[in-house]
Protein backbone atom coordinates (compact mmCIF):
# COMPACT_ATOMS: atom_id res chain seq x y z
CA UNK A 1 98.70 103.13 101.97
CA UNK A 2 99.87 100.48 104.17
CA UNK A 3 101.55 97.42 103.22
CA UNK A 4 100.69 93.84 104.34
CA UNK A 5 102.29 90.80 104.14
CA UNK A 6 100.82 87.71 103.65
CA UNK A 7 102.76 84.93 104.64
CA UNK A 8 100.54 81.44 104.21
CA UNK A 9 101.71 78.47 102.32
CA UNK A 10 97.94 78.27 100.72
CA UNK A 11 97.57 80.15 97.57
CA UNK A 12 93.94 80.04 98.27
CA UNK A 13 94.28 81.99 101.66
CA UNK A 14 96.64 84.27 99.68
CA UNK A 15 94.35 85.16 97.47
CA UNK A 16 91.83 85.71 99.44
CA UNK A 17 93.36 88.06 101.99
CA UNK A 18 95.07 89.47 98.75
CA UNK A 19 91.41 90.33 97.71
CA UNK A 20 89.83 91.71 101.17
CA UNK A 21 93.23 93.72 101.91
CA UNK A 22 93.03 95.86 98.68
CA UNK A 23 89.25 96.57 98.99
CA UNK A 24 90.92 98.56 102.54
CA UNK A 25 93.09 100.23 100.55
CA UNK A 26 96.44 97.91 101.26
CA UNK A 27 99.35 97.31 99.48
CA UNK A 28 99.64 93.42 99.77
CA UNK A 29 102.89 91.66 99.21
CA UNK A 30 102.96 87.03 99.39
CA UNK A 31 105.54 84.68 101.17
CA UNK A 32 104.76 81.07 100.72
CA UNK A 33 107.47 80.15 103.66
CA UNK A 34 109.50 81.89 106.63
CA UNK A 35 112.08 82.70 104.49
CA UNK A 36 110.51 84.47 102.15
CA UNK A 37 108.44 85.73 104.54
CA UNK A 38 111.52 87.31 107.30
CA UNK A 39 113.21 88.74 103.35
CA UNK A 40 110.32 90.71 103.04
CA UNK A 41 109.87 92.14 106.23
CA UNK A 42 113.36 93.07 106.58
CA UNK A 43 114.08 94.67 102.84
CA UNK A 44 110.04 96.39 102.74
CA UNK A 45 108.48 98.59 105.05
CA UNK A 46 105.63 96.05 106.24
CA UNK A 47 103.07 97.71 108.31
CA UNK A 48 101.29 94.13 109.63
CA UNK A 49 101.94 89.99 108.66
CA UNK A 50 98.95 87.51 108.13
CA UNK A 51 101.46 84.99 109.64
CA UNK A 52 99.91 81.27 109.18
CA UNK A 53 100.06 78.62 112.04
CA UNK A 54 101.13 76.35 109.47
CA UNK A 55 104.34 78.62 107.42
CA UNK A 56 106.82 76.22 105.77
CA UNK A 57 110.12 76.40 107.07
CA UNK A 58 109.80 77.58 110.75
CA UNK A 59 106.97 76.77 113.62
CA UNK A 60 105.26 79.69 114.53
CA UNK A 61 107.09 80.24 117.77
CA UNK A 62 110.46 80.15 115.50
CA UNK A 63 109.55 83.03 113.22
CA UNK A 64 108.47 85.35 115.62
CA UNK A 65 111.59 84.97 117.59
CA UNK A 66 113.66 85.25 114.51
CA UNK A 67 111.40 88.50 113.70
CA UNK A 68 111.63 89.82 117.60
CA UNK A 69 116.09 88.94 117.07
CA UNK A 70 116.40 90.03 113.78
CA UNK A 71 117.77 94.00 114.16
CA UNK A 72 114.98 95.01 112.01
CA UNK A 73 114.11 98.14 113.07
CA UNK A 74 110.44 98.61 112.08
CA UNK A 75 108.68 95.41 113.17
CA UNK A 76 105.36 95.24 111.50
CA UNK A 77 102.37 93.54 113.56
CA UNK A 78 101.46 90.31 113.55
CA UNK A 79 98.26 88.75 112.76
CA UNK A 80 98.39 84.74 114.08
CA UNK A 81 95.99 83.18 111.63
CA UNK A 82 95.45 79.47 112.48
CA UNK A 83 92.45 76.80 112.03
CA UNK A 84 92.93 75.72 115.63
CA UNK A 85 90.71 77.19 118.42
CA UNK A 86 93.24 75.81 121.03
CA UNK A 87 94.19 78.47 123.49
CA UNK A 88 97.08 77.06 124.42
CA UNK A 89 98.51 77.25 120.95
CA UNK A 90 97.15 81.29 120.99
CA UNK A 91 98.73 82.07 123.82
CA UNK A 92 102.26 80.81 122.60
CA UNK A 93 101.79 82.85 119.83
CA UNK A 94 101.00 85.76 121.57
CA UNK A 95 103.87 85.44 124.47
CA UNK A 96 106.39 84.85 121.19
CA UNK A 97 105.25 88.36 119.63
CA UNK A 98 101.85 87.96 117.98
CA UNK A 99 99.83 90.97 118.28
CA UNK A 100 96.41 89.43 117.02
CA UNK A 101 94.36 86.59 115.89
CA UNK A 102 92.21 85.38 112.73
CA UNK A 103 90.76 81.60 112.78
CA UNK A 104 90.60 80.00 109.42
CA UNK A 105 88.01 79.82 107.29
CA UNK A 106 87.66 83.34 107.68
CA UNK A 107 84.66 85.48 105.83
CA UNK A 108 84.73 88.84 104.94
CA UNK A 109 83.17 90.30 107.89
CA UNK A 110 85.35 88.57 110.84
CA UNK A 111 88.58 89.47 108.73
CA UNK A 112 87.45 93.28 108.44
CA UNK A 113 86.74 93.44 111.76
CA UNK A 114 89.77 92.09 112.50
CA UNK A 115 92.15 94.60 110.37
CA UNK A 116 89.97 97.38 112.23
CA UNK A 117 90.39 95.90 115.52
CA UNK A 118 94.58 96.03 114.35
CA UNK A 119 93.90 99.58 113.13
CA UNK A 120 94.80 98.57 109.56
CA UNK A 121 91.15 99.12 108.17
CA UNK A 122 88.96 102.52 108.65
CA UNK A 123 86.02 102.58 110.89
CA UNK A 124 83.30 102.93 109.06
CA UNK A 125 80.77 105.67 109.91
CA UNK A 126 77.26 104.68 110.30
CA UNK A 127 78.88 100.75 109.99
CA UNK A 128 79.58 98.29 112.88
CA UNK A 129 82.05 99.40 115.52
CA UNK A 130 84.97 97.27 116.07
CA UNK A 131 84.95 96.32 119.75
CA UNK A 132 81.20 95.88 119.43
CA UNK A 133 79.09 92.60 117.71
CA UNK A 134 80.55 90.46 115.01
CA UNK A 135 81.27 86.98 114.56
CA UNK A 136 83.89 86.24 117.17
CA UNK A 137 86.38 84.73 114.52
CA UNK A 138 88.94 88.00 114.68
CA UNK A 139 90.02 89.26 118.27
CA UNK A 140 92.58 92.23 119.01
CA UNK A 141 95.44 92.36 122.42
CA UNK A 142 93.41 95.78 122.66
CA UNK A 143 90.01 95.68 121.17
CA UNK A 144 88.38 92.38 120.91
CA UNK A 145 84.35 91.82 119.99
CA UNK A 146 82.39 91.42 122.78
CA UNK A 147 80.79 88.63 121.36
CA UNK A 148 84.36 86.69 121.18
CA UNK A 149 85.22 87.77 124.94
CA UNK A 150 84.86 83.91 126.19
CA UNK A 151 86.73 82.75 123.04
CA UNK A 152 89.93 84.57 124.04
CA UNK A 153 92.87 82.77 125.84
């Protein structure tokens, strides 16, 4: 089972990512800042972070560096989940370590499709693939929808 941190300062996002990660099987552990957040990662084997644009206590750019500088050996991914479509912002999160990205709101569907894009959720057989369709809301460095292709930074 693979853990997954959830690092937002909204419980309500918590929650909800709480609830979609353990219907794919993960072990979910909450930060509600960077500190919290950067303890976790470096006392628990975290596989990937739902890191918010937003985290108390360090920009975006800040945490990731102190993640990337931190001696941790195991460095989980990072999901970049943000309510701003600005690719400017994006690509500063990706150049700074983020692996991923999730705009907020976020439904079921584009956060699934996400975590199977980040190979943290199995493919369903029969269901929708994960490079193919989908709501263009969750996009992957490797895989991204098709349909999001001309959101992407």
């Amino acid at each position: 089972m693979k853990r997954c941190l959830i690092a937002d300062h909204s419980e309500v996002v918590r929650k909800v990512a709480r609830h979609y990660l353990e219907s794919l099987s993960c072990e979910v552990v909450e930060a509600r800042n960077a500190d919290e957040a950067l303890h976790v990662i470096s006392t628990q084997n975290i596989a990937a972070v739902l890191l918010d644009w937003r985290l108390p206590g360090k920009t975006t750019v800040e945490f990731l560096s102190a993640l990337r500088f931190s001696g941790i050996e195991h460095r989980p991914l990072v999901i970049y989940i943000t309510t701003e479509n600005d690719p400017a912002d994006i690509r500063k999160a990706f150049a700074a370590g983020a692996h991923t990205y999730l705009l907020k709101p976020f439904d079921r569907e584009s956060f699934t499709e996400t975590m199977r894009n980040a190979a943290l959720a199995p493919i369903t057989v029969g269901g929708p693939s994960p490079t193919a369709g989908g709501s263009g809301y969750g996009h992957s460095d490797v895989h991204m929808p098709a349909s999001a292709s001309s959101m992407r930074p």
